[in-house]
PDB file of N, CA and C in Angstrom:
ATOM      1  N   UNK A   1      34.111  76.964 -80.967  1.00  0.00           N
ATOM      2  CA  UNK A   1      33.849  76.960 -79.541  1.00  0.00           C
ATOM      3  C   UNK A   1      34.889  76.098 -78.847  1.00  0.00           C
ATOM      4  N   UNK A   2      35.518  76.898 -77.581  1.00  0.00           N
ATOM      5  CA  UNK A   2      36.047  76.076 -77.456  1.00  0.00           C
ATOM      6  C   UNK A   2      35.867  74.832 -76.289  1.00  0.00           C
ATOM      7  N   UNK A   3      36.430  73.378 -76.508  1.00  0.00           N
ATOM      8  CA  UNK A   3      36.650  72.255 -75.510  1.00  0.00           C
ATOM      9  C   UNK A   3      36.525  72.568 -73.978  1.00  0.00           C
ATOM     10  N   UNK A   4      35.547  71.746 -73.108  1.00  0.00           N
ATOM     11  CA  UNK A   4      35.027  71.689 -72.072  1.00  0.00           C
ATOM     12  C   UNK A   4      36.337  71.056 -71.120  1.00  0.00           C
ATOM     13  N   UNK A   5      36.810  72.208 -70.351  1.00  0.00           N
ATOM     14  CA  UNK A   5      38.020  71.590 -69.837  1.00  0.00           C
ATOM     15  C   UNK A   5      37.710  71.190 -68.034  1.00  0.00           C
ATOM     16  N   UNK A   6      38.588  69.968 -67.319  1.00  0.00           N
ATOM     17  CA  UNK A   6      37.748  69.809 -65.898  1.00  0.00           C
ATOM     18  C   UNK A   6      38.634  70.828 -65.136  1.00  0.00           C
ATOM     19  N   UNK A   7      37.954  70.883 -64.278  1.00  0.00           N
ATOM     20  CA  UNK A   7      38.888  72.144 -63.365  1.00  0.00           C
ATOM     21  C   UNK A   7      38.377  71.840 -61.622  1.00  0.00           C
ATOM     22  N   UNK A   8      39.162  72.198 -60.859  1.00  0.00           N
ATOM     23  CA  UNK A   8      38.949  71.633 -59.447  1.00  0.00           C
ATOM     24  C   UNK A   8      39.387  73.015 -58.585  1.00  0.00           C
ATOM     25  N   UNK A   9      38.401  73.268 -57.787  1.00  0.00           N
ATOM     26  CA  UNK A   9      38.788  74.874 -56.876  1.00  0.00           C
ATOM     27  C   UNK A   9      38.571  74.301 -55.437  1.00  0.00           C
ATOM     28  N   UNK A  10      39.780  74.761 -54.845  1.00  0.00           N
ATOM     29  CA  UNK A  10      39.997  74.668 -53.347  1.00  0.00           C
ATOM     30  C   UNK A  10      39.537  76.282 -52.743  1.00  0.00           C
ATOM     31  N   UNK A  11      38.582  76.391 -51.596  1.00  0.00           N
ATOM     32  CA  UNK A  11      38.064  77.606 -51.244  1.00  0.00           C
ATOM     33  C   UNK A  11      38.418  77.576 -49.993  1.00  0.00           C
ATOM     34  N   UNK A  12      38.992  78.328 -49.350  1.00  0.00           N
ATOM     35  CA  UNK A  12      38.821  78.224 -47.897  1.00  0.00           C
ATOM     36  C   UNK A  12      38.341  79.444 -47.497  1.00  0.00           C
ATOM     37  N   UNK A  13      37.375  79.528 -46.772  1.00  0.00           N
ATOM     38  CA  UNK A  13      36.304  80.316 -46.215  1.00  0.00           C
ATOM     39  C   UNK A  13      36.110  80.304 -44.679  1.00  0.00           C
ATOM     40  N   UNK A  14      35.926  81.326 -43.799  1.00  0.00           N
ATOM     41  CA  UNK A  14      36.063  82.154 -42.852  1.00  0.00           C
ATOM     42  C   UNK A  14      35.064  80.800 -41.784  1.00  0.00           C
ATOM     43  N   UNK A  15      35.612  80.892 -40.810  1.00  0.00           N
ATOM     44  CA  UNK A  15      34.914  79.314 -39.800  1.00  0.00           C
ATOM     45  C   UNK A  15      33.676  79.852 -39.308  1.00  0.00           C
ATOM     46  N   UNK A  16      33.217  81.358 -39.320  1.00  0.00           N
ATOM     47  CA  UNK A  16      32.031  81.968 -38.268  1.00  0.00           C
ATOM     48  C   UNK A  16      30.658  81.085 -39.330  1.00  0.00           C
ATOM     49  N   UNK A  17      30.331  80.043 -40.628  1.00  0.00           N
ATOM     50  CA  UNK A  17      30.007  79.509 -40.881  1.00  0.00           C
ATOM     51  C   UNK A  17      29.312  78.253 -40.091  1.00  0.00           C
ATOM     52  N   UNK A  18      27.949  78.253 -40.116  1.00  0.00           N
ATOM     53  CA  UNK A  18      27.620  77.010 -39.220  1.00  0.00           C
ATOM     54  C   UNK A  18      27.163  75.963 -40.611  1.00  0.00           C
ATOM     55  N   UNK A  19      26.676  74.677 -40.111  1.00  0.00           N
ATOM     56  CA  UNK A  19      26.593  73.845 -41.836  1.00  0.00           C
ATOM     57  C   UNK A  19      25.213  74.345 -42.375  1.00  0.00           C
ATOM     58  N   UNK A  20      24.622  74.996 -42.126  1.00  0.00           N
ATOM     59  CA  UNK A  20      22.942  75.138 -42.836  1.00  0.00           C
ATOM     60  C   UNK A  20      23.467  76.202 -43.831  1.00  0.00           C
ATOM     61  N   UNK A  21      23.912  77.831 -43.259  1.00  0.00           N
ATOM     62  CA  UNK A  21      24.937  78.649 -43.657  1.00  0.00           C
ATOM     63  C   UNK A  21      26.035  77.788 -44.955  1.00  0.00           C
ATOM     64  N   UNK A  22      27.223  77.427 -44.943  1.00  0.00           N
ATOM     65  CA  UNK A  22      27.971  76.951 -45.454  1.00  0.00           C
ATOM     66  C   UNK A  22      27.332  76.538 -46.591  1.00  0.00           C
ATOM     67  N   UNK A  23      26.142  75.472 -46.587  1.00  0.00           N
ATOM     68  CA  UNK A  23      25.690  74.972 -47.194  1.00  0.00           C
ATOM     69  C   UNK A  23      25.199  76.022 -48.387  1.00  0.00           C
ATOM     70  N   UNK A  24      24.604  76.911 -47.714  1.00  0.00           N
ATOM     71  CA  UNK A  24      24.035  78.014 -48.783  1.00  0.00           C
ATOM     72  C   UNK A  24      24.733  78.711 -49.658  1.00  0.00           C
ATOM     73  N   UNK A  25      25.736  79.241 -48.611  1.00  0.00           N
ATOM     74  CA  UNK A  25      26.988  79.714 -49.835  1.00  0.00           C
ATOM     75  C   UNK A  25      27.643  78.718 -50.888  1.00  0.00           C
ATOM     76  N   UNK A  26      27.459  77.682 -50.715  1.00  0.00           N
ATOM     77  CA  UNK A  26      27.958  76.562 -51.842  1.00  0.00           C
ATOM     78  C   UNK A  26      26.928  76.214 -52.596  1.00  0.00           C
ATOM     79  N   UNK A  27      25.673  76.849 -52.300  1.00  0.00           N
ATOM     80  CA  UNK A  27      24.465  76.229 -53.447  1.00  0.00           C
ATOM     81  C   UNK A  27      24.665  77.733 -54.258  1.00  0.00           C
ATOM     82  N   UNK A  28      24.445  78.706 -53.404  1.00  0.00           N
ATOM     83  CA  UNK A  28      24.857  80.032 -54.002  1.00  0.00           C
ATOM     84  C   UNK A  28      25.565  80.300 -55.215  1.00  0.00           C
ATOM     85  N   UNK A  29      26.709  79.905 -55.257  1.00  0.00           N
ATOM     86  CA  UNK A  29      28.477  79.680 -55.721  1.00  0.00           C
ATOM     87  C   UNK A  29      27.902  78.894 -56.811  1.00  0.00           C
ATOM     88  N   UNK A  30      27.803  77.557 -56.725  1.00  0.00           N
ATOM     89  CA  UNK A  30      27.185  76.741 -57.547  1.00  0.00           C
ATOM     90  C   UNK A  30      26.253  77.416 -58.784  1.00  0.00           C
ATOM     91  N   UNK A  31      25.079  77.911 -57.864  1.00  0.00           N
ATOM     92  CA  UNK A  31      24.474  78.762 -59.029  1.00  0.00           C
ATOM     93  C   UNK A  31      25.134  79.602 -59.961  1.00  0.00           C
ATOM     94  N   UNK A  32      25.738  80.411 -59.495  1.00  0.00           N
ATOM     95  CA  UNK A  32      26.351  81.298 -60.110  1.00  0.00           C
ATOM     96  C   UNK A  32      27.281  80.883 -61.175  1.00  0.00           C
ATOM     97  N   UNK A  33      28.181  79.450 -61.346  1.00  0.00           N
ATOM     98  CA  UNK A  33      28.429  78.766 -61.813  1.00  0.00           C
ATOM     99  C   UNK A  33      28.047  78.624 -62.876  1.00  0.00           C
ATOM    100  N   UNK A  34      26.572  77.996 -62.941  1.00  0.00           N
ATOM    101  CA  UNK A  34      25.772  77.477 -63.859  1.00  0.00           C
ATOM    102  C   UNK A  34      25.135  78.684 -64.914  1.00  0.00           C
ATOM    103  N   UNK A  35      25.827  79.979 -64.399  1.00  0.00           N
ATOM    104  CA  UNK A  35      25.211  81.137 -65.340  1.00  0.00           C
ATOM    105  C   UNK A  35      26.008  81.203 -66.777  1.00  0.00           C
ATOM    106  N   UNK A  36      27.358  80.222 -66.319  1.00  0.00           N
ATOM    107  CA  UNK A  36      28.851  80.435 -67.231  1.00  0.00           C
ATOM    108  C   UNK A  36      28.389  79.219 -67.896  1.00  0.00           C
ATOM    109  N   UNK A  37      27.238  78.053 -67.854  1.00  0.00           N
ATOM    110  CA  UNK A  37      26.941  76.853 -68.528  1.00  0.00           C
ATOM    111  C   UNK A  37      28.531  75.861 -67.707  1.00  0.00           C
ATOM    112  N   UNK A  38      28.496  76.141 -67.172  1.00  0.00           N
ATOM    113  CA  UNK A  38      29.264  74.941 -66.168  1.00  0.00           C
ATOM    114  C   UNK A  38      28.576  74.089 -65.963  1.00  0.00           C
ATOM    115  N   UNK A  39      28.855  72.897 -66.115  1.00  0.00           N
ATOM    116  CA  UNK A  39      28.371  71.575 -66.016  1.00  0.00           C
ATOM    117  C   UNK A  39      29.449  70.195 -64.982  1.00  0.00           C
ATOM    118  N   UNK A  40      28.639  69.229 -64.894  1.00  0.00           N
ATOM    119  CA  UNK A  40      29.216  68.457 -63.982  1.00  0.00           C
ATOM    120  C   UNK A  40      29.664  68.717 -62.426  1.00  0.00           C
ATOM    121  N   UNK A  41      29.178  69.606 -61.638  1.00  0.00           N
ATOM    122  CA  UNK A  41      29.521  70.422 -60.414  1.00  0.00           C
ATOM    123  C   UNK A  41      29.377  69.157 -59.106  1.00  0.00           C
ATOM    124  N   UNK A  42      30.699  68.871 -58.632  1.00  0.00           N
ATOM    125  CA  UNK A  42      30.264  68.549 -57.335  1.00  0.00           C
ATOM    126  C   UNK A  42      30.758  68.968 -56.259  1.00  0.00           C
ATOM    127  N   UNK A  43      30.456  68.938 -55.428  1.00  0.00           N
ATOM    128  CA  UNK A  43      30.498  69.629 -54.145  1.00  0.00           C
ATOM    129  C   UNK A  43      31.408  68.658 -52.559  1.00  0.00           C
ATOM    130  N   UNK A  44      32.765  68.716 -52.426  1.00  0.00           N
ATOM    131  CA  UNK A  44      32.986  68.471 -51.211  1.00  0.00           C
ATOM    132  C   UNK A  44      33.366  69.299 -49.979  1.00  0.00           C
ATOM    133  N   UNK A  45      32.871  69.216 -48.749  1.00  0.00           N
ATOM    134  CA  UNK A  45      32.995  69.421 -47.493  1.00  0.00           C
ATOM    135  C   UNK A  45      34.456  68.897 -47.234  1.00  0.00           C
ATOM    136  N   UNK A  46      35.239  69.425 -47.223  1.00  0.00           N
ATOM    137  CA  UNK A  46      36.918  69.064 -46.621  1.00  0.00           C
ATOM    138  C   UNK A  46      36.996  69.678 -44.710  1.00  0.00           C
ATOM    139  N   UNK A  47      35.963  70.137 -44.502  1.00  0.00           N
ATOM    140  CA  UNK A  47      35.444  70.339 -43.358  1.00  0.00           C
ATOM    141  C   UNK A  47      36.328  71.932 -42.509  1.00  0.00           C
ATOM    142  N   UNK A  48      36.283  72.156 -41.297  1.00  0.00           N
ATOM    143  CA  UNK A  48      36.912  73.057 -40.361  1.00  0.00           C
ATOM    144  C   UNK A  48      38.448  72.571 -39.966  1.00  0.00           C
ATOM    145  N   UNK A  49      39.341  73.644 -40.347  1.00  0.00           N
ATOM    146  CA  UNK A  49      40.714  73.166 -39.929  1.00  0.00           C
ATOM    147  C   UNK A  49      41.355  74.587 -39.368  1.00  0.00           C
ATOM    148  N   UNK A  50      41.767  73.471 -38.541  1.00  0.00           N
ATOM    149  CA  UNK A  50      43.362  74.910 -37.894  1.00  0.00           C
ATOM    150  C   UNK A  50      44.205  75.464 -39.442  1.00  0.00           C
ATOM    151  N   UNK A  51      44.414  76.530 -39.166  1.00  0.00           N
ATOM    152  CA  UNK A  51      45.421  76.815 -40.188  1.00  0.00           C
ATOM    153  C   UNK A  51      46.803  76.993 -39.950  1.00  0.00           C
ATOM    154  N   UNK A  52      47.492  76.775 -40.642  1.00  0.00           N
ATOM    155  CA  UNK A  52      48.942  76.626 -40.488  1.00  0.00           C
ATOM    156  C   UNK A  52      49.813  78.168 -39.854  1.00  0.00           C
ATOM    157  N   UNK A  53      48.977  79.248 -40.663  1.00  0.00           N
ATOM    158  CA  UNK A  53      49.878  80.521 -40.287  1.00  0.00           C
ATOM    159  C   UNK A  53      48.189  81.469 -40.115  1.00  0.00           C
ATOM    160  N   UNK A  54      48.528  82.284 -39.392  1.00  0.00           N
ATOM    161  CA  UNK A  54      46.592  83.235 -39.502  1.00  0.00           C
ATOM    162  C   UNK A  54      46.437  84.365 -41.440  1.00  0.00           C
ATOM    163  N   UNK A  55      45.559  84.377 -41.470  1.00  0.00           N
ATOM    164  CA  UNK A  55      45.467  85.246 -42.091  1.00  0.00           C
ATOM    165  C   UNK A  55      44.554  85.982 -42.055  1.00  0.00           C
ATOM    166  N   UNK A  56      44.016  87.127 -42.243  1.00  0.00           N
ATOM    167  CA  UNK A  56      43.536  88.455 -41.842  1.00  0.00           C
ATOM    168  C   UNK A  56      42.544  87.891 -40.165  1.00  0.00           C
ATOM    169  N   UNK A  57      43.952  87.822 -39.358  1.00  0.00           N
ATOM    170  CA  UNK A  57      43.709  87.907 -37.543  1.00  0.00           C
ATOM    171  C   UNK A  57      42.774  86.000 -37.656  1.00  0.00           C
ATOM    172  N   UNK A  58      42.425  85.533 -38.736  1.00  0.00           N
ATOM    173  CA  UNK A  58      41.900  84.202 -38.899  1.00  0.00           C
ATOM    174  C   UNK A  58      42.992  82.818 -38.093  1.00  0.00           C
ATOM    175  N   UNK A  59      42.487  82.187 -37.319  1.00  0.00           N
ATOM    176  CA  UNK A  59      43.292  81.007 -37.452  1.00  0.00           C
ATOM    177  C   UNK A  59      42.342  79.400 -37.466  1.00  0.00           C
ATOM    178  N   UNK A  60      41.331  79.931 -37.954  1.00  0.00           N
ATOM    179  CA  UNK A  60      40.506  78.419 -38.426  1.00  0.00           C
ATOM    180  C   UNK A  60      39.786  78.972 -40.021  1.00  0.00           C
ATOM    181  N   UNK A  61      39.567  77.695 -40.594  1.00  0.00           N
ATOM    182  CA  UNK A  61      38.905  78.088 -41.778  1.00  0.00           C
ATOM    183  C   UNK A  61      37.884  76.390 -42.171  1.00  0.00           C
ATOM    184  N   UNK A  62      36.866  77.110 -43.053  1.00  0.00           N
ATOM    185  CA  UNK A  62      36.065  75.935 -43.542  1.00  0.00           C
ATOM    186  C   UNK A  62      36.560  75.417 -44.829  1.00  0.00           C
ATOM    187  N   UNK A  63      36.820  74.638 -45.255  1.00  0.00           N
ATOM    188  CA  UNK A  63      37.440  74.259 -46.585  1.00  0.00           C
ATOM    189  C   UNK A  63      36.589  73.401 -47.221  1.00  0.00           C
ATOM    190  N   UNK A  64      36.479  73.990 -48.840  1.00  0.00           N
ATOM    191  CA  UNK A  64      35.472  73.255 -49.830  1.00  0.00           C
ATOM    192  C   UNK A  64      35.962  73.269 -50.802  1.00  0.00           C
ATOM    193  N   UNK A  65      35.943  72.260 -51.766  1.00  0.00           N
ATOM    194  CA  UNK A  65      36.037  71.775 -53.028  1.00  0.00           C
ATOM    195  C   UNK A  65      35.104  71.213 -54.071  1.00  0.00           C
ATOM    196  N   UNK A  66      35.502  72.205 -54.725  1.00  0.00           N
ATOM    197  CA  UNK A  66      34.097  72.169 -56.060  1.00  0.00           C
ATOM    198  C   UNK A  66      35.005  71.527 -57.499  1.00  0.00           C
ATOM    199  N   UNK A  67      34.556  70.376 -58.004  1.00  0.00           N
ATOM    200  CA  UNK A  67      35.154  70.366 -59.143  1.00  0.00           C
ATOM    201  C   UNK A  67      34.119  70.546 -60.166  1.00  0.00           C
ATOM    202  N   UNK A  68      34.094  70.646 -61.184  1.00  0.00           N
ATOM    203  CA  UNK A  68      33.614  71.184 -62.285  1.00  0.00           C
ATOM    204  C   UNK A  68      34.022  70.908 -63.646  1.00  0.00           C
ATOM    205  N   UNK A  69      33.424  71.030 -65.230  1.00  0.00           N
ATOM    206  CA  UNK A  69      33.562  71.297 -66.137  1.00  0.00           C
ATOM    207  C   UNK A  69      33.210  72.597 -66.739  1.00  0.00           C
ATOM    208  N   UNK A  70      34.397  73.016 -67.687  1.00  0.00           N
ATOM    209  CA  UNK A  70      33.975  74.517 -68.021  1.00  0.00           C
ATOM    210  C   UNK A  70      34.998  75.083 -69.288  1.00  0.00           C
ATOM    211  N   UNK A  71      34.338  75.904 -70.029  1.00  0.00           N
ATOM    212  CA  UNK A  71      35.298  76.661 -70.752  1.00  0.00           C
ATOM    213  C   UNK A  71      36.098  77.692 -70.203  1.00  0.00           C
ATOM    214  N   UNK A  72      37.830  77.233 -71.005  1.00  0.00           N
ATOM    215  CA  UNK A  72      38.505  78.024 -70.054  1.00  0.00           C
ATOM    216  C   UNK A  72      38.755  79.812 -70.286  1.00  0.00           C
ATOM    217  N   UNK A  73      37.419  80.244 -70.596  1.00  0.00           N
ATOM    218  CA  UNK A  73      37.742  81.775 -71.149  1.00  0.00           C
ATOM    219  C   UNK A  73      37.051  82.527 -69.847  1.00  0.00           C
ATOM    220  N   UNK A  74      36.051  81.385 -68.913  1.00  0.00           N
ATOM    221  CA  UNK A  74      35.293  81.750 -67.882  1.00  0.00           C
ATOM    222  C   UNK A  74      36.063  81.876 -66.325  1.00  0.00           C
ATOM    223  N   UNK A  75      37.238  81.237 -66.029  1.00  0.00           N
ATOM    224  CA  UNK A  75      38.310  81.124 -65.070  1.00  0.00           C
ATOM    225  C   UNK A  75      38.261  82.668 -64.617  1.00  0.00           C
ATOM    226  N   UNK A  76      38.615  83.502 -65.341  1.00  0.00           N
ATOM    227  CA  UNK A  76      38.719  84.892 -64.843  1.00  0.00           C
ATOM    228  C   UNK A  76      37.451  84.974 -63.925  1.00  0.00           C
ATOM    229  N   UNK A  77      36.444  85.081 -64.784  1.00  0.00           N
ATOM    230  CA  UNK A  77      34.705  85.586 -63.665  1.00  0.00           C
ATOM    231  C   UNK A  77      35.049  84.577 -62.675  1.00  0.00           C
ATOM    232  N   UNK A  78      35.426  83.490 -62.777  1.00  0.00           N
ATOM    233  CA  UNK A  78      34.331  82.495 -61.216  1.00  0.00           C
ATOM    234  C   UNK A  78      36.147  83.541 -60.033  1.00  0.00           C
ATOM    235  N   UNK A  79      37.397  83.724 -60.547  1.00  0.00           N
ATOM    236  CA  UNK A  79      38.260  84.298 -59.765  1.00  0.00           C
ATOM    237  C   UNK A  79      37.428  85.585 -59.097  1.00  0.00           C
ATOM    238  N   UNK A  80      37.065  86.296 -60.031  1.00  0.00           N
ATOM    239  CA  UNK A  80      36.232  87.436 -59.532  1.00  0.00           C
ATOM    240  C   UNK A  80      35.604  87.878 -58.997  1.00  0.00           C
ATOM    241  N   UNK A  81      34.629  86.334 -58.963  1.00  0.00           N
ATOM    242  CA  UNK A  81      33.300  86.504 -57.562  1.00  0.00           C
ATOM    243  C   UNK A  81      34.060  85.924 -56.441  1.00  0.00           C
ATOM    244  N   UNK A  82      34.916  85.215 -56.598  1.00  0.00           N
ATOM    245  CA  UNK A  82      35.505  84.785 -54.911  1.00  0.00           C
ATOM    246  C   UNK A  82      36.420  85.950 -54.798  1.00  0.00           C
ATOM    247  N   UNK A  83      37.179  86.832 -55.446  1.00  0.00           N
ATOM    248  CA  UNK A  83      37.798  87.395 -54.523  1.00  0.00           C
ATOM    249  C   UNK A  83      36.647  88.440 -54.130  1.00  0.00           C
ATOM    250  N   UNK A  84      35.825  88.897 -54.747  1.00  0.00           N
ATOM    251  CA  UNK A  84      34.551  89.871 -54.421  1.00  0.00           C
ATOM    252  C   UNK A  84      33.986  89.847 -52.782  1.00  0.00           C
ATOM    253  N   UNK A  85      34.320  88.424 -52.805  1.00  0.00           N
ATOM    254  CA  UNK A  85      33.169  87.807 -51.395  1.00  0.00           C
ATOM    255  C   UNK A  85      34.226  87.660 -49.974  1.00  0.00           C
ATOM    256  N   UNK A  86      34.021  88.401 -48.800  1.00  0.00           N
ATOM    257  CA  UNK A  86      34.051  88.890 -48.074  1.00  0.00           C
ATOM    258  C   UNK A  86      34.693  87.428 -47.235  1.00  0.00           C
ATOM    259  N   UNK A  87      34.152  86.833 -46.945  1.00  0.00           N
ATOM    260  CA  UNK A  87      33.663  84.839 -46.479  1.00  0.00           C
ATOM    261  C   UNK A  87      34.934  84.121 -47.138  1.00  0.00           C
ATOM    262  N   UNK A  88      35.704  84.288 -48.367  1.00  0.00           N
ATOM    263  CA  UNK A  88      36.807  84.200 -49.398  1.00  0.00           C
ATOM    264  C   UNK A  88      38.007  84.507 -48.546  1.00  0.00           C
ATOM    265  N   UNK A  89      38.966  83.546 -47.768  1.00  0.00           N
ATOM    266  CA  UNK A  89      40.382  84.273 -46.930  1.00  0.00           C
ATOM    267  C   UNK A  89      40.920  83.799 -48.182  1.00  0.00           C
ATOM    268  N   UNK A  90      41.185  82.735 -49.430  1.00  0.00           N
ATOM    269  CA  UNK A  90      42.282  82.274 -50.288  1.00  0.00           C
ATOM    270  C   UNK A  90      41.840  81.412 -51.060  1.00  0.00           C
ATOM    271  N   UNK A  91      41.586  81.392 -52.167  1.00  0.00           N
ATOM    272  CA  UNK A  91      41.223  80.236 -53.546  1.00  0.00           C
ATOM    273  C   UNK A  91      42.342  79.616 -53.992  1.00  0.00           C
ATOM    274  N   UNK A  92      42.153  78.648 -54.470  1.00  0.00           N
ATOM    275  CA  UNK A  92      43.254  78.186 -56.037  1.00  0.00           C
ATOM    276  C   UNK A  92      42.232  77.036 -56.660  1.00  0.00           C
ATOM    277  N   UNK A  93      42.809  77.350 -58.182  1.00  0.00           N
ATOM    278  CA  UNK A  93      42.012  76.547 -59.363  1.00  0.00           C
ATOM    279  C   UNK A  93      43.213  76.081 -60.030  1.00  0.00           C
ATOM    280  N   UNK A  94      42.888  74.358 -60.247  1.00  0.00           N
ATOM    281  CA  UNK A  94      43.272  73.346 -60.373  1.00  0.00           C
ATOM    282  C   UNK A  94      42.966  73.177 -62.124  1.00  0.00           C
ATOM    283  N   UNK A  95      43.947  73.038 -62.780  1.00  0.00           N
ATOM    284  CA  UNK A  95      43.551  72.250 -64.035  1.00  0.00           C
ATOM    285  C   UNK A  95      43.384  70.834 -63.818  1.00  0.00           C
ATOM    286  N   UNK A  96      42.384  70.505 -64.207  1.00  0.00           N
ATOM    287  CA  UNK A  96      42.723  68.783 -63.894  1.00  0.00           C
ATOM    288  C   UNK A  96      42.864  68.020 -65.274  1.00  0.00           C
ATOM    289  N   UNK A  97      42.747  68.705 -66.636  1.00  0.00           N
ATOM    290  CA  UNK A  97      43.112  68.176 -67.679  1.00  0.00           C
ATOM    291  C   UNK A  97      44.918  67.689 -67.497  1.00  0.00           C
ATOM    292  N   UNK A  98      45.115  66.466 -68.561  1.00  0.00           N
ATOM    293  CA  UNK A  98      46.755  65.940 -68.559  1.00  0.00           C
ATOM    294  C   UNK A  98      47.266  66.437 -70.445  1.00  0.00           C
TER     295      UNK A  98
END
C-alpha cells in the first residue's frame, strides 16, 4: 500500500456564491474526499477576489484551499469531480511532500 502523501488544492470558484452556499460546497467536496479515505482535511476561506484576466465572461472569483492527506493513485478522481462541477472556473494541486 502505498505512503500517505500531503497535498494542498487551490479552487477558485464562481463569486454568485454567498457564505452559507460556499460553505456547503466545501463540506460537500470534503465529503466526497473522505470516500477516497482522505484524512487530515482542512479547510481555508482565501475569500472573494478580482481576477487578474476574466475567464469564461468571469471577473471575480471565491478562492479556497483545502489541504489534505492522501494516496497518490486518488489525484486523478478528486481532478475529476472539480472539473465535472460547473462552480469550478480553475484548480491546481500542490504536492507538499520535499
Amino acid at each position: 500500500m502505498s505512503a500517505l502523501r500531503k497535498y494542498e488544492i487551490m479552487i477558485l470558484l464562481t463569486e454568485e456564491f454567498n457564505d452559507n452556499e460556499l460553505k456547503t460546497w466545501v463540506f460537500n467536496y470534503a465529503k466526497n474526499l473522505r470516500k477516497f479515505n482522505v484524512c487530515d482535511i482542512s479547510v481555508i476561506s482565501r475569500g472573494k477576489h478580482n481576477l487578474a484576466y476574466s475567464i469564461n465572461k468571469r471577473v471575480k472569483g471565491n478562492y479556497i484551499q483545502l489541504n489534505f492527506s492522501s494516496i497518490p493513485k486518488y489525484l486523478s478522481n478528486f481532478s475529476n469531480i472539480l472539473k465535472l462541477d460547473s462552480h469550478v472556473l480553475r484548480f491546481l494541486i500542490f504536492n507538499k511532500q520535499k
